[in-house]
Structures are given as C-alpha cells and as structure tokens.
Protein backbone atom coordinates (compact mmCIF):
# COMPACT_ATOMS: atom_id res chain seq x y z
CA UNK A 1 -13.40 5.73 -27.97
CA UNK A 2 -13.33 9.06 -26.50
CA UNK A 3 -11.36 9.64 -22.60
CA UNK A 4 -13.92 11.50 -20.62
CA UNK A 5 -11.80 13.93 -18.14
CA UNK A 6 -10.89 12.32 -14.81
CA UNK A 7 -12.53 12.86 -11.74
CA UNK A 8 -9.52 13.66 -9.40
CA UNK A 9 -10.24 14.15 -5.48
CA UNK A 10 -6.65 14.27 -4.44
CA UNK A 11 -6.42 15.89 -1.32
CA UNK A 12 -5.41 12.49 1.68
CA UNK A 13 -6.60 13.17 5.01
CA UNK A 14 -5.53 10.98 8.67
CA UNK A 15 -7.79 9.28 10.23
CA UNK A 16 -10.16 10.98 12.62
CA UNK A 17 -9.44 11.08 15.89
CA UNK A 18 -11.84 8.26 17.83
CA UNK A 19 -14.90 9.10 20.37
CA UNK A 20 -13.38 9.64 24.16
CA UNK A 21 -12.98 6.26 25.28
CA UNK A 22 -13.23 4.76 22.23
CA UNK A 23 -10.90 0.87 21.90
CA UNK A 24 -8.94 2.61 19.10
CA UNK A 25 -8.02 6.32 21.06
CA UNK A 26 -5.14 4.83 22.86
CA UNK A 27 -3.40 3.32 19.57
CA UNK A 28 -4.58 6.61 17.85
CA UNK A 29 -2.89 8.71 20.49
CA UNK A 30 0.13 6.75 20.70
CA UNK A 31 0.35 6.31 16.52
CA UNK A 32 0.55 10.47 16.72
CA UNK A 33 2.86 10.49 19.77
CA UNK A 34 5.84 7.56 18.89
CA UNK A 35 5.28 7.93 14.79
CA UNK A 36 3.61 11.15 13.70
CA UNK A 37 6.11 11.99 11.51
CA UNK A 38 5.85 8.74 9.71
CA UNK A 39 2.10 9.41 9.16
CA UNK A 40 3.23 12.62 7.70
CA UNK A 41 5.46 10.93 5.47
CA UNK A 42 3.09 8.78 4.13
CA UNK A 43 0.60 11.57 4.02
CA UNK A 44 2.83 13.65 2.12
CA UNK A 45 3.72 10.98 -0.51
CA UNK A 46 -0.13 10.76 -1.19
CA UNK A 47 -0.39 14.25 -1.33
CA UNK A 48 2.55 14.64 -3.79
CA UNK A 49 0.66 11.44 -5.63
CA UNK A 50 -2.64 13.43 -5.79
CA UNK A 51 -1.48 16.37 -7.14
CA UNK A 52 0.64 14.38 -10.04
CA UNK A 53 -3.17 12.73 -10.60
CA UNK A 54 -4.90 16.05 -10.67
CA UNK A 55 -2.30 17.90 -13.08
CA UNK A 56 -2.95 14.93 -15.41
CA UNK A 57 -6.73 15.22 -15.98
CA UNK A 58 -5.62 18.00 -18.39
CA UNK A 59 -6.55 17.37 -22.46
CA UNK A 60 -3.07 16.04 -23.46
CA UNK A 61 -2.78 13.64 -21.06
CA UNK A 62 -6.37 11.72 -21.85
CA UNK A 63 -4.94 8.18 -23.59
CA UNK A 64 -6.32 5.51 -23.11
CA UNK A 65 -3.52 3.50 -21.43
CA UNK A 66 -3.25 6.29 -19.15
CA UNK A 67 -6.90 6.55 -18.25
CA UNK A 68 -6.86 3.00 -17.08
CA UNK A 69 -3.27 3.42 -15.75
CA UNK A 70 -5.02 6.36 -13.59
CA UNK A 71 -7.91 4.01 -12.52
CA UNK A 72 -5.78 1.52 -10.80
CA UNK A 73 -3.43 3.92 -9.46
CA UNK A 74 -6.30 5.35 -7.99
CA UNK A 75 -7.15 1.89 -6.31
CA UNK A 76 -4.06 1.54 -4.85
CA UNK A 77 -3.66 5.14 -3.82
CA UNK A 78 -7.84 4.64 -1.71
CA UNK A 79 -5.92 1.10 -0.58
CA UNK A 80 -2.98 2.80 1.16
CA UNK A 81 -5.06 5.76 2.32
CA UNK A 82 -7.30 2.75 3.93
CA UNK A 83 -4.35 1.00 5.21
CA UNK A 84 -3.23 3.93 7.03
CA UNK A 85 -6.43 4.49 8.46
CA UNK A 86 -6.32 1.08 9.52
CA UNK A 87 -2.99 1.56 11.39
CA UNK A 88 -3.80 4.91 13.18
CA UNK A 89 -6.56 3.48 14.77
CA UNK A 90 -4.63 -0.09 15.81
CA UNK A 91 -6.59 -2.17 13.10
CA UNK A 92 -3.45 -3.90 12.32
CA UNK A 93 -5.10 -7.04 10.51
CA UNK A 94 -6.64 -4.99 8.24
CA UNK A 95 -3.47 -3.39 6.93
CA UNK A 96 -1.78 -6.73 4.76
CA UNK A 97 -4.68 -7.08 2.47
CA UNK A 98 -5.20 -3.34 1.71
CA UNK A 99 -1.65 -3.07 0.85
CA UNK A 100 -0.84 -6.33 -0.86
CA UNK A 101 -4.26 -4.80 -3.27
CA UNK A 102 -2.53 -1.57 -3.31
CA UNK A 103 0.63 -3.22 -4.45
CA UNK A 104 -1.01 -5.37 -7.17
CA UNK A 105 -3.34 -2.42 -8.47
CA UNK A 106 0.85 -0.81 -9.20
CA UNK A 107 2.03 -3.69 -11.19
CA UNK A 108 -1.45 -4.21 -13.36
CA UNK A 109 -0.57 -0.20 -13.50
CA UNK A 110 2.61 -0.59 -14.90
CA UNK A 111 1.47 -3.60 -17.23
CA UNK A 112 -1.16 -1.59 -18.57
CA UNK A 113 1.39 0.95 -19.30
CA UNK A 114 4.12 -1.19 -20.69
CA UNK A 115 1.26 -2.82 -23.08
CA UNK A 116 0.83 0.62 -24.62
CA UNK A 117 -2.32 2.70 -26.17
CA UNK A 118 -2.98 0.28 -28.79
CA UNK A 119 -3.52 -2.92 -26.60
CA UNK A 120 -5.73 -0.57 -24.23
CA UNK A 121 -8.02 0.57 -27.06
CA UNK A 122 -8.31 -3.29 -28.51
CA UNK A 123 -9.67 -4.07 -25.01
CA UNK A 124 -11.72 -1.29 -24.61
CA UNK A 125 -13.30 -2.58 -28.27
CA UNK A 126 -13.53 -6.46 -27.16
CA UNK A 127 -14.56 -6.35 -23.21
CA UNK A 128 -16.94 -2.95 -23.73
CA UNK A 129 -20.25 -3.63 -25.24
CA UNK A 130 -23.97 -3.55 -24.71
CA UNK A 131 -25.54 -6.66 -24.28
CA UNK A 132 -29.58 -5.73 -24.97
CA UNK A 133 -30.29 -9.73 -24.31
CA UNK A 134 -29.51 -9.32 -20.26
CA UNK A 135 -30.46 -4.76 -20.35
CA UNK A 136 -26.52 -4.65 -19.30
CA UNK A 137 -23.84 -3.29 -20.47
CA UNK A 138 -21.04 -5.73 -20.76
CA UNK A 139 -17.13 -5.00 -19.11
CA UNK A 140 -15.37 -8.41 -19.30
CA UNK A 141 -13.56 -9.23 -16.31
CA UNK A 142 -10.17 -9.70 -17.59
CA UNK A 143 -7.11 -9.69 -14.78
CA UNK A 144 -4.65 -7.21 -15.40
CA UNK A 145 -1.93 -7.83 -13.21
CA UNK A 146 1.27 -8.95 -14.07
CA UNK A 147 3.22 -11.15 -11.87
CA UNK A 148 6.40 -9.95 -14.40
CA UNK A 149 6.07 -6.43 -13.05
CA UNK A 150 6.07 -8.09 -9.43
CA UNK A 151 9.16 -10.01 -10.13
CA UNK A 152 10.76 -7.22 -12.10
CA UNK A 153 10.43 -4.40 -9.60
CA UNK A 154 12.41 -5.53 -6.56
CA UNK A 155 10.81 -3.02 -3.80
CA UNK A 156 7.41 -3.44 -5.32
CA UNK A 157 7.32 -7.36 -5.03
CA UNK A 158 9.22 -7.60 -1.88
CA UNK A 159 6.26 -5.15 -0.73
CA UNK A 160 3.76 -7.35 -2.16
CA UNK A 161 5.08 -10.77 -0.76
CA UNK A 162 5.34 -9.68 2.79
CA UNK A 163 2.07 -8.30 2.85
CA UNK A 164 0.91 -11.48 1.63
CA UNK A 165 2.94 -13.42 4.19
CA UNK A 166 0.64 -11.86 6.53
CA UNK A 167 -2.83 -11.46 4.79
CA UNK A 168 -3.50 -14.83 3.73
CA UNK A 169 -4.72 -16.41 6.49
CA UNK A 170 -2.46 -18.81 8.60
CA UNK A 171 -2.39 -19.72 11.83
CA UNK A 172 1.69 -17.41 11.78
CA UNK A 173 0.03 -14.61 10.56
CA UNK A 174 -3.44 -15.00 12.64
CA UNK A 175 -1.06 -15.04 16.26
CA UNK A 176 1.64 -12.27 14.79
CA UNK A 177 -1.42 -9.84 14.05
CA UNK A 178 -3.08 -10.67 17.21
CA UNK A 179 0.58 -8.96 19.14
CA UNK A 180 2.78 -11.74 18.88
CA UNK A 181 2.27 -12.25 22.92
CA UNK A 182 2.24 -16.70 22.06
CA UNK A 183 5.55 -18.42 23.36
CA UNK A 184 6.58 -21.79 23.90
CA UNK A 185 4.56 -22.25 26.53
CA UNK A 186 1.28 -20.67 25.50
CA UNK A 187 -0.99 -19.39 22.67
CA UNK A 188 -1.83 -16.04 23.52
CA UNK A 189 -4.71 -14.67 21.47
CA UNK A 190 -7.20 -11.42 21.49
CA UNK A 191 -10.48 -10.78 19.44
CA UNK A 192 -11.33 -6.94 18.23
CA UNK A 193 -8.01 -5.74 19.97
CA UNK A 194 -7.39 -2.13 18.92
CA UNK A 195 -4.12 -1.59 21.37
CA UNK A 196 -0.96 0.23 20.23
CA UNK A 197 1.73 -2.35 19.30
CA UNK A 198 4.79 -0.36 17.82
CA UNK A 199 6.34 -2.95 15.81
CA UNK A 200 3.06 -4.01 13.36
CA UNK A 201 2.73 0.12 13.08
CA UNK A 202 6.18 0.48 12.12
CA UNK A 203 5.87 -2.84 9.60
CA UNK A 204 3.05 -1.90 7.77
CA UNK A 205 3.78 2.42 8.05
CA UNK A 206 6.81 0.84 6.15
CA UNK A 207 5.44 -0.93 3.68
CA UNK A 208 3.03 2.10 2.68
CA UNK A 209 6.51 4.18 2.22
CA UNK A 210 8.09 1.84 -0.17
CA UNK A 211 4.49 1.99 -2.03
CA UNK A 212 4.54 5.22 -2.45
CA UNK A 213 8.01 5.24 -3.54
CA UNK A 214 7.49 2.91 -6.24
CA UNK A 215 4.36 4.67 -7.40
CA UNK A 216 5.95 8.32 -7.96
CA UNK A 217 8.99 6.45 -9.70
CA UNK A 218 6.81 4.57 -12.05
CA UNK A 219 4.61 7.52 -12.81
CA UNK A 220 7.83 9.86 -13.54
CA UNK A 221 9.09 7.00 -15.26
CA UNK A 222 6.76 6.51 -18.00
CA UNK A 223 6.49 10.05 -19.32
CA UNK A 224 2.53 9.31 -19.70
CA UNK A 225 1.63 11.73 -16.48
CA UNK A 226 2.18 15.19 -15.55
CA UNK A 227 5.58 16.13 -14.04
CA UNK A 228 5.77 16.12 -10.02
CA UNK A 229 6.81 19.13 -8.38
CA UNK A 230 10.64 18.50 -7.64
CA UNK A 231 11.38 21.05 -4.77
CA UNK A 232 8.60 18.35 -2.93
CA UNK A 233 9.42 15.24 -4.41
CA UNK A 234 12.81 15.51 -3.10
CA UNK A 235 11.88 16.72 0.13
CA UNK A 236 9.03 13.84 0.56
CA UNK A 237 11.51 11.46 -0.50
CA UNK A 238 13.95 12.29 1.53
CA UNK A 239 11.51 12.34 4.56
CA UNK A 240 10.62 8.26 3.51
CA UNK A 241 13.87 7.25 2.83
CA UNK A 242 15.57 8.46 6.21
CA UNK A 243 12.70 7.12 7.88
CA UNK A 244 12.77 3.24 6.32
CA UNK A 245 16.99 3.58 6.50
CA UNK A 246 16.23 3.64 10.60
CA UNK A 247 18.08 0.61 11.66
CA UNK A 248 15.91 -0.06 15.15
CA UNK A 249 12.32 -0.17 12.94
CA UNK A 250 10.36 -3.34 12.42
CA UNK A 251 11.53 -5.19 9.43
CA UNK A 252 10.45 -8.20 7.91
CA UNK A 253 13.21 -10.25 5.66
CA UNK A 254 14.12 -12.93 3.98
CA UNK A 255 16.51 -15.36 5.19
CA UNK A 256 17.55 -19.01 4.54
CA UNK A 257 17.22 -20.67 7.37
CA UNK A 258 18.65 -24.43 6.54
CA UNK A 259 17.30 -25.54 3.12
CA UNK A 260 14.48 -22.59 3.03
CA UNK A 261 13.79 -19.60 2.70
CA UNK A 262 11.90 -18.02 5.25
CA UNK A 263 10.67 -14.58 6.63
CA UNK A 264 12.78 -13.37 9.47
CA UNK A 265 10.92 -10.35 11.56
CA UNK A 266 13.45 -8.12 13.30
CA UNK A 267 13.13 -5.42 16.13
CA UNK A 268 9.07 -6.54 17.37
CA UNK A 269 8.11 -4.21 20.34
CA UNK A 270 4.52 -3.49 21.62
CA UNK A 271 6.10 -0.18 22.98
CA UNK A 272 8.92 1.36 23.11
CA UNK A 273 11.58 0.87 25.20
CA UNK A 274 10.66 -2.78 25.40
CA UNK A 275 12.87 -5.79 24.68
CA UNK A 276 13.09 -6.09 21.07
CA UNK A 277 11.92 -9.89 19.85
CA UNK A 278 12.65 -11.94 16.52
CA UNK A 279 10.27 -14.12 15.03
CA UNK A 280 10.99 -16.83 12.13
CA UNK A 281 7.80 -17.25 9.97
C-alpha cells in the first residue's frame, strides 16, 4: 500500500486572549503574569515536536509504521495543544482527559512502533477494505494502545495515571477541579468557574512538560523520524526540566498511606503567596 505524504501543520499557537470582561480574562491574564514562561516551555516543546513532524514528511521517511506512528502522535500533540488552551483560559476540568488521551495516543505510538512495518502493513491489509454491501469503506476499529508501554515508561504512565485520577469522574476529582475550597465543615462547589487557581495550572502545565518530554525521547529514540535540531532540543529541555525540578510547584504523588497506596497532592494554592494545602486522594 502506498504512504501518501503527510499533511504537517506544525506551527502551536497560545490561546487567544478572551473578549474584555470575558469569565476566562482574569485566569488568562494571571496564567501570562505568574507562569508565562511555563506556557513558553510547553509551547516550545510543541514547536520543537512540529518541526521533527514536518522534516519527516520527506520520501524516506514514508513507512508504514511511521505513518500511523505520525497519526497518533499527531493526536496527542492537538490533545496537549487543547489542554493548554484549556489551562490559559482557567478550564481546568477540561485539562485530565485531554492529557490522559494525549498520553495514551504516545504509548499506542510507541506500540505501533515497537510492532514494526510488517505488523502495520498486515493491518492495513485486514482492517482496510471496501465494503460495496453498506457503499463504505471499511477501517476496523482495532485499539492500539498498549498498557505495556504505560507500565514500561515510568514518566509516561505516571503522567497517564494522574491524569486519570482526576478525569474519571469522582466525587475527589469533581470538588479538587472545582478549587479544592470543601473542608471538614463544608462542600464548597462552583459551576462554569473560569478563575485563576495556581496550583491546578501548575499540575496540569506539568503534566504537559513531562508529555512532551517523553514524546521527543521516543521519537529520537526509534530512529524512524527525522533528527531534532540539538542546539533547541537542549535548550527546550533544559527550559522543562528546571521548571518541573521547582520544589514549591503543585505535585501530585504517590504515597502509602497505611495499607494503600494513594495520591498525595503537595503545594495547592489558588494564588500565590497563599498558604500552601495538602490533599490525600
């Protein structure tokens, strides 16, 4: 089967700055203010992404384990681009289940690539077909992710499981997202809220670092893509990883807490300069 070139739009762009008086200007002005250069960061890892993309659409690069590689990097990359939309403009709820599909998308990524050209084309073959009976043409719906990758890769998963922690609904997740405000002696909740709250930004800005991480490292890895640009790798990695080595940021971990293990969430502010909180999920 022949590999049609990529189409490769590769340049990420922040989110737009909200209508005057909009619910979502105040956490977009304060997103810019407190943790602009942790946009940047992220932005600049997508960029650095994109361009890696773009140089592979070239001739010797057109396999077909990399063209579907390329596919679900490119949902992950739209995912995290979406995500950080999402956190600019103080959508915090949206973020976990744009980036626990962003982190999936990387492991079926690095399945497909582990499985090889051979086990691509032998798909292609069985799930591609026209099916004149229905006018359709037929692409079976066969899962590719692989919960190995997801165990294998220890940034990746740990990525993936707190994000999940937090996108699949429960009534933890459902008050943390609404601000975390609810104490012993009340439930404090909020419906649309767009306002600033420092500690989800910093959590989920995070998470879309250690994505982007993992997603250069696999690419380089495999030897299937084009080589990234070193001078800026190095510099967007080492922009990333000073940022996520910042002991006062938002952290989620895991902890045993008697028998289980459960998620401990370290250094939660709404703003800065505020009392920082723990919360045991």
């Amino acid at each position: 089967m022949r590999i049609a070139p990529p189409r490769v739009t590769a340049q990420p762009s922040p989110a737009p700055r909200p209508p005057a008086g909009a619910p979502e200007a105040d956490a977009f002005r304060q997103t810019a203010f407190v943790l602009g250069q942790e946009v940047e960061a992220v932005l600049d890892l997508l960029a650095l992404e994109g361009a890696c993309a773009e140089a592979s659409s070239a001739a010797k690069y057109r396999k077909p384990a990399t063209a579907l590689a390329l596919a679900l990097w490119s949902q992950s990359w739209l995912c995290r681009l979406d995500a950080l939309h999402a956190i600019q403009w103080g959508r915090y709820a949206a973020a976990p289940v744009l980036v626990r599909a962003a982190a999936d998308a990387q492991a079926a990524m690095e399945a497909v690539l582990a499985a090889g050209d051979d086990a691509t084309t032998e798909w292609s073959a069985r799930a591609i077909a026209l099916r004149p009976e229905v006018h359709a043409l037929e692409v079976r719906l066969e899962p590719a992710r692989s919960g190995e990758t997801l165990a294998r890769n220890e940034e990746l998963g740990e990525v993936y499981r707190q994000a999940t922690a937090l996108a699949v609904p429960s009534f933890a997740a459902a008050l943390l997202l609404e601000g975390g405000d609810t104490n012993t002696e009340r439930i404090a909740v909020a419906f649309g809220e767009r306002t600033f709250h420092l500690g989800l930004a910093e959590l989920q800005l995070g998470w879309l670092l250690h994505l982007s991480l993992c997603q250069v490292a696999a690419a380089e890895g495999t030897g299937r893509f084009a080589p990234f640009d070193a001078e800026r790798r190095a510099a967007a990695e080492s922009a990333a990883r000073a940022t996520l080595a910042r002991e006062d940021r938002c952290r989620m971990e895991r902890i045993l807490h008697g028998d289980t293990e459960r998620w401990l969430v370290r250094n939660w502010r709404r703003l800065p300069g505020a009392a920082p909180k723990r919360f045991l999920l």
